[in-house]
C-alpha atoms as a PDB file:
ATOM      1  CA  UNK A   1       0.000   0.000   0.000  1.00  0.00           C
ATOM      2  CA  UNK A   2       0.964   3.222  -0.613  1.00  0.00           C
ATOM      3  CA  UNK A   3       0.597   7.126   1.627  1.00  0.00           C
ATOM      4  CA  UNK A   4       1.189  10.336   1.089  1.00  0.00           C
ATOM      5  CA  UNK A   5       4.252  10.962   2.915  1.00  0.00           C
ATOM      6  CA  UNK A   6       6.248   8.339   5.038  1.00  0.00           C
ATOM      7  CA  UNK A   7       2.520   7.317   6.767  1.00  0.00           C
ATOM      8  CA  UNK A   8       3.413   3.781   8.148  1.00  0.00           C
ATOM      9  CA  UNK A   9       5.967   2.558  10.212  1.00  0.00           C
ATOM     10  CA  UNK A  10       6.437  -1.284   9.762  1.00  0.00           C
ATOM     11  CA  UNK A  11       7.796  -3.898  12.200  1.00  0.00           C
ATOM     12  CA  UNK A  12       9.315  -6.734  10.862  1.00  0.00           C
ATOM     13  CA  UNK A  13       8.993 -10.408  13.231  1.00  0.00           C
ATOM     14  CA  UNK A  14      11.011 -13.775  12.639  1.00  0.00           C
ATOM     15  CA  UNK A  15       7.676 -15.862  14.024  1.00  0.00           C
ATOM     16  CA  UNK A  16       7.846 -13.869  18.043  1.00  0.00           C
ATOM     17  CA  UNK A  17      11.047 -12.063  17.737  1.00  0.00           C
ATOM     18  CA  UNK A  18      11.424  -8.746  15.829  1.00  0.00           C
ATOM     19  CA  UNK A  19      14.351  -8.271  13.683  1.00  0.00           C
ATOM     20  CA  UNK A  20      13.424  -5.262  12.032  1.00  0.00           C
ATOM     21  CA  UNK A  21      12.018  -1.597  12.447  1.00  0.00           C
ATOM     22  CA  UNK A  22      10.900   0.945   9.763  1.00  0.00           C
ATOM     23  CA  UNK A  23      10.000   4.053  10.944  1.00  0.00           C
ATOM     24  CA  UNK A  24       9.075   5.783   7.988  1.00  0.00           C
ATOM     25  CA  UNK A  25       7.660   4.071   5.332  1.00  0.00           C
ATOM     26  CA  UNK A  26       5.833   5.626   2.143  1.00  0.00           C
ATOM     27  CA  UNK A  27       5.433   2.283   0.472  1.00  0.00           C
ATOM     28  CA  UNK A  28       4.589  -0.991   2.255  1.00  0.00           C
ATOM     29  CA  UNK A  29       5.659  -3.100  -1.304  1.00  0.00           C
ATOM     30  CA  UNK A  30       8.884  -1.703  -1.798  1.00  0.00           C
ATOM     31  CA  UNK A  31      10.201  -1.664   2.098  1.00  0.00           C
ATOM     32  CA  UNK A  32       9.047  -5.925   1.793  1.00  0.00           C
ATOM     33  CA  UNK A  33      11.439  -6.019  -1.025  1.00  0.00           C
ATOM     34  CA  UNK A  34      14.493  -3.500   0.334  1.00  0.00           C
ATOM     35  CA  UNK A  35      13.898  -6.263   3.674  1.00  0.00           C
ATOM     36  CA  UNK A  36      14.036  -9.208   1.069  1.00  0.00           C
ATOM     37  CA  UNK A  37      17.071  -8.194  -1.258  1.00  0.00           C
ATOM     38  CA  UNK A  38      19.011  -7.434   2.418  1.00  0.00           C
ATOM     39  CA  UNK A  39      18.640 -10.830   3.400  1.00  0.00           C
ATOM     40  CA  UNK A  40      16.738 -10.524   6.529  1.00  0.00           C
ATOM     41  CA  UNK A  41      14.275 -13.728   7.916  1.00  0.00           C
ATOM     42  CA  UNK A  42      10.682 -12.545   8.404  1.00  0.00           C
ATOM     43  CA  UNK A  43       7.696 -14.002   8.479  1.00  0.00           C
ATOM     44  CA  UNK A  44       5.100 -11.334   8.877  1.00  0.00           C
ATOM     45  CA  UNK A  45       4.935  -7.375   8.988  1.00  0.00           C
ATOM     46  CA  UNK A  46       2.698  -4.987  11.200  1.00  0.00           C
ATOM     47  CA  UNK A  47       1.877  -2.200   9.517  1.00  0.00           C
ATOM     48  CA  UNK A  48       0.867   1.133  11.543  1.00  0.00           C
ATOM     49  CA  UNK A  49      -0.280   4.071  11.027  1.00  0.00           C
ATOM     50  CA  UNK A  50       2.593   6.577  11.984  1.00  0.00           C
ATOM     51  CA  UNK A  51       1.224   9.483  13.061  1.00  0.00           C
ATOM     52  CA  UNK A  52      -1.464   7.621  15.437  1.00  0.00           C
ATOM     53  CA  UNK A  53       0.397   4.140  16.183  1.00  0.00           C
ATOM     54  CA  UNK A  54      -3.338   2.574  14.880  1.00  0.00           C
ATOM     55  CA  UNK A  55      -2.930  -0.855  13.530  1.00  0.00           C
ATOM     56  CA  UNK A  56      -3.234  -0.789   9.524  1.00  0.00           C
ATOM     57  CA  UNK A  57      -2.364  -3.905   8.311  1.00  0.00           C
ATOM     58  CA  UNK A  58      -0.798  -7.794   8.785  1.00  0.00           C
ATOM     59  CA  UNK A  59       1.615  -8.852   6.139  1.00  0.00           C
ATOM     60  CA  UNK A  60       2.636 -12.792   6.123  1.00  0.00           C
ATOM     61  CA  UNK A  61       5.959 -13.716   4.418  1.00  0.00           C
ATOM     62  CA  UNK A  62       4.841 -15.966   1.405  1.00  0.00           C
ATOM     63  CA  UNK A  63       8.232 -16.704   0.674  1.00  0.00           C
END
């Protein structure tokens, strides 16, 4: 999904553990795939709203 400006911040879990933050994030697609071509083991996003911390979205790992 795409915002306006940097609207989500994404947090990035290996099954309980989270191995990586985003804290500005203007596309949700294209931060999966900058966390893919790095290498790092994830198996599902969160995906908040920035500016309010609300809950947007759950991302599993198809991979």
């Amino acid at each position: 999904m795409k915002g306006k400006k940097n609207d989500f911040s994404m947090s990035f879990y290996d099954n309980d553990e989270r191995t990586m933050f985003l804290g500005f994030v203007h596309n949700t697609e294209k931060a999966i795939e900058w966390v893919n071509q790095k290498g790092i083991q994830w198996t599902h996003t969160m995906v908040y709203d920035r500016r309010t911390r609300a809950k947007v979205d759950r991302i599993k790992n198809e991979k």
